[in-house]
C-alpha atoms as a PDB file:
ATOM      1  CA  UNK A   1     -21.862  -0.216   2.249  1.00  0.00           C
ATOM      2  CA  UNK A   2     -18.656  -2.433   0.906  1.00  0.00           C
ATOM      3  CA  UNK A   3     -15.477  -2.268   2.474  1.00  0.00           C
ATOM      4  CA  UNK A   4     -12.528  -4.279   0.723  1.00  0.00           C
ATOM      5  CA  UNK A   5      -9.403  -4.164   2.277  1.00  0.00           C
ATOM      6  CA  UNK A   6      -6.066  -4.625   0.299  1.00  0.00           C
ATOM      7  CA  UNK A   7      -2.871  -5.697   1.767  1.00  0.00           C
ATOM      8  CA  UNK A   8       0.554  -4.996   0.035  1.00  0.00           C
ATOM      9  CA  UNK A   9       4.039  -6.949   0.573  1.00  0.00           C
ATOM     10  CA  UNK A  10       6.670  -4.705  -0.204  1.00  0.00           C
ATOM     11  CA  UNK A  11      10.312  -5.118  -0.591  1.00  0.00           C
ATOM     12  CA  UNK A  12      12.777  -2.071   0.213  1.00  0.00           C
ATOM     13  CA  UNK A  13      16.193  -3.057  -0.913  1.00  0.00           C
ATOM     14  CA  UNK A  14      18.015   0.331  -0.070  1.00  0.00           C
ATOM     15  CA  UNK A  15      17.185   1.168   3.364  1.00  0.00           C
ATOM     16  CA  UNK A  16      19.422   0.770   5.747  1.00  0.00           C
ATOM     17  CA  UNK A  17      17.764   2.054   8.971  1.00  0.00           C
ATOM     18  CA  UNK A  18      13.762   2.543  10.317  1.00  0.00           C
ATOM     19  CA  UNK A  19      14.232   5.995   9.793  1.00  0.00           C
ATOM     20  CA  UNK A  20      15.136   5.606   6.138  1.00  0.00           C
ATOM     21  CA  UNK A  21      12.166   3.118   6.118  1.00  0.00           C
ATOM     22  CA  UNK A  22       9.798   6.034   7.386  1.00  0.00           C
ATOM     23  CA  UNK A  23      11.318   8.341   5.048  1.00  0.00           C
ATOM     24  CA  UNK A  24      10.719   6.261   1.914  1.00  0.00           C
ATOM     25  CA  UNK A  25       7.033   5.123   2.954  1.00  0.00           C
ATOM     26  CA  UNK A  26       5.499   8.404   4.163  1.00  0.00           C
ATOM     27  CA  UNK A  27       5.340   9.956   0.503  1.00  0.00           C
ATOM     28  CA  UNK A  28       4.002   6.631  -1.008  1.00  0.00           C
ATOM     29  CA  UNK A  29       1.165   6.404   2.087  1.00  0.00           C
ATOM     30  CA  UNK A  30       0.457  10.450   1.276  1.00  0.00           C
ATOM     31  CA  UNK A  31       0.319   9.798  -2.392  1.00  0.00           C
ATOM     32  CA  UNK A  32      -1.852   6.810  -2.285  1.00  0.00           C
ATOM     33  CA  UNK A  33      -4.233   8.746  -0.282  1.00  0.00           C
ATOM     34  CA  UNK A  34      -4.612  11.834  -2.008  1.00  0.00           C
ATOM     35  CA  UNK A  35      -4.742  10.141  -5.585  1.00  0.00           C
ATOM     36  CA  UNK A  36      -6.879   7.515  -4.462  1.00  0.00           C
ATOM     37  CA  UNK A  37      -9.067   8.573  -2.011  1.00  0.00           C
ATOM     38  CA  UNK A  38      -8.163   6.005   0.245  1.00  0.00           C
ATOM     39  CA  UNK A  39      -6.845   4.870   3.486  1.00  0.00           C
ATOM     40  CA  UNK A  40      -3.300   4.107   3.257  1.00  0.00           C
ATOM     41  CA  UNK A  41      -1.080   2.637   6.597  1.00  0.00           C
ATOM     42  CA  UNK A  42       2.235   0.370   7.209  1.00  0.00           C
ATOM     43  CA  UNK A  43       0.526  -2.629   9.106  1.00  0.00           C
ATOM     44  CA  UNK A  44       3.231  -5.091   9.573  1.00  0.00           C
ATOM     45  CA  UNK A  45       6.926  -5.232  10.268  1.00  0.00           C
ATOM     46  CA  UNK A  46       7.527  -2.043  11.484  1.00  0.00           C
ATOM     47  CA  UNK A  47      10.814  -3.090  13.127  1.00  0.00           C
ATOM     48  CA  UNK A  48      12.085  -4.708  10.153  1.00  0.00           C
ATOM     49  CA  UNK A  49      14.101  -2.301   8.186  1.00  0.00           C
ATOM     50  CA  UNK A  50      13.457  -3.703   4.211  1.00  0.00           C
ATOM     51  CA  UNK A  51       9.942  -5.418   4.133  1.00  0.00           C
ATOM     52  CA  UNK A  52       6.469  -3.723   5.514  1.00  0.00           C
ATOM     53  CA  UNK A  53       3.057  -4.851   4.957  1.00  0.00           C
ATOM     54  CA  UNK A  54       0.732  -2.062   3.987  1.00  0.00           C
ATOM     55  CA  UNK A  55      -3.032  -2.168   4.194  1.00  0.00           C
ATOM     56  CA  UNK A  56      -5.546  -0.118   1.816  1.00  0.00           C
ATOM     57  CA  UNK A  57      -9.017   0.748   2.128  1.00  0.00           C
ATOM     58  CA  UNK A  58     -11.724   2.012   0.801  1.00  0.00           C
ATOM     59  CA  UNK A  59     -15.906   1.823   1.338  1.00  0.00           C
ATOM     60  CA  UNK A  60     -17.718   1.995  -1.470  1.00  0.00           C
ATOM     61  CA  UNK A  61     -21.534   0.733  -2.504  1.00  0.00           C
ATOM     62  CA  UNK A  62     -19.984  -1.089  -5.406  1.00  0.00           C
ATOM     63  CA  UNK A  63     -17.334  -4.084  -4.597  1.00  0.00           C
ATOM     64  CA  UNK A  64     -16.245  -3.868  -8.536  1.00  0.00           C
ATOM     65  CA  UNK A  65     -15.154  -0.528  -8.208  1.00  0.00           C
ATOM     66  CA  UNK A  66     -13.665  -1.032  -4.632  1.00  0.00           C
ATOM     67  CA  UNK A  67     -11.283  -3.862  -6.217  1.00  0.00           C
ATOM     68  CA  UNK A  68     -10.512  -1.880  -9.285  1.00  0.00           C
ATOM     69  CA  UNK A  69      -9.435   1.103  -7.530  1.00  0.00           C
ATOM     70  CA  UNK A  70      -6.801  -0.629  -5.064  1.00  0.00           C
ATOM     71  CA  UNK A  71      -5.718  -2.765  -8.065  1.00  0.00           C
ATOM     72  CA  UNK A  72      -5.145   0.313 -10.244  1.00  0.00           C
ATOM     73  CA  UNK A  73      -3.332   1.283  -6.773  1.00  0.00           C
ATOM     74  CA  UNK A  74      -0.809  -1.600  -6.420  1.00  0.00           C
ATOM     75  CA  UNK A  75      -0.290  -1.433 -10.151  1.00  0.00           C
ATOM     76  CA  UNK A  76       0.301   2.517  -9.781  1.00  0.00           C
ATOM     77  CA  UNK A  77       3.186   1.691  -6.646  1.00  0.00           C
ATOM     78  CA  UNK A  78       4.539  -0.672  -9.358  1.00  0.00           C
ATOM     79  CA  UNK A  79       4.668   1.475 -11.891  1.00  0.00           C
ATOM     80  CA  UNK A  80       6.112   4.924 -10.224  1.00  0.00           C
ATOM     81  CA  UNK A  81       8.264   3.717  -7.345  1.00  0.00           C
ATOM     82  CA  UNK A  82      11.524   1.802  -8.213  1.00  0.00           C
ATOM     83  CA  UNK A  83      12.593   2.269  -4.648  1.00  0.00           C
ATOM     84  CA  UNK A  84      10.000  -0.174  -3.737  1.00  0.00           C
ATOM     85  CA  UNK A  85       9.030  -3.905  -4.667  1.00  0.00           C
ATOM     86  CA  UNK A  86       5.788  -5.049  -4.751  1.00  0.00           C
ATOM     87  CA  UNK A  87       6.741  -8.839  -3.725  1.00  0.00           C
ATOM     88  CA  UNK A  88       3.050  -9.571  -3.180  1.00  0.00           C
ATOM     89  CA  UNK A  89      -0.945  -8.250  -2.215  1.00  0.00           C
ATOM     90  CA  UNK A  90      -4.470  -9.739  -1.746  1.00  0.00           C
ATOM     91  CA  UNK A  91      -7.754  -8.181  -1.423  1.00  0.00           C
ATOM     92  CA  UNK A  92     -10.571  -9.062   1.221  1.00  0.00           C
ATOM     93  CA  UNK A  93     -14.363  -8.110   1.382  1.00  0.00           C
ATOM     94  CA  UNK A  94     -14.851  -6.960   4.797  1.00  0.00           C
END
């Protein structure tokens, strides 16, 4: 069994409040999820109202497909949300 573990900067440079914050992350968490098959969660800066830190992970028996899968992820947030910036991510074996 493979865990890798992907952590995503993100940039939100319209929200004004936490509860806009929680309003424009929920969909994006339930999206990854369900089109990914992954586990999806804001993991940092949860009181600051335009950056978070979100974590993704899946297990897998291969680590190439693991890494290909959250890559294809990031590149998907890029891609199909302009309300968010990717600023920065790194994956981790676990």
């Amino acid at each position: 069994m493979i865990i890798v573990a992907c952590t995503i900067h993100l940039y939100l440079p319209g929200v004004a409040s936490l509860k806009e914050k929680r309003a424009s992350l929920k969909p994006l968490l339930n999206q990854l999820r369900r089109k990914f098959e992954i586990a999806a969660a804001e993991v940092d800066h949860h009181d600051v109202w335009r950056s978070s830190d979100v974590a993704l992970v899946t297990v897998t028996t291969e680590a190439s497909h693991a890494y290909t899968v959250l890559e294809n992820a990031v590149h998907w947030i890029e891609d199909t949300w302009p309300q968010v910036e990717v600023t920065g991510w790194e994956t981790e074996l676990r």
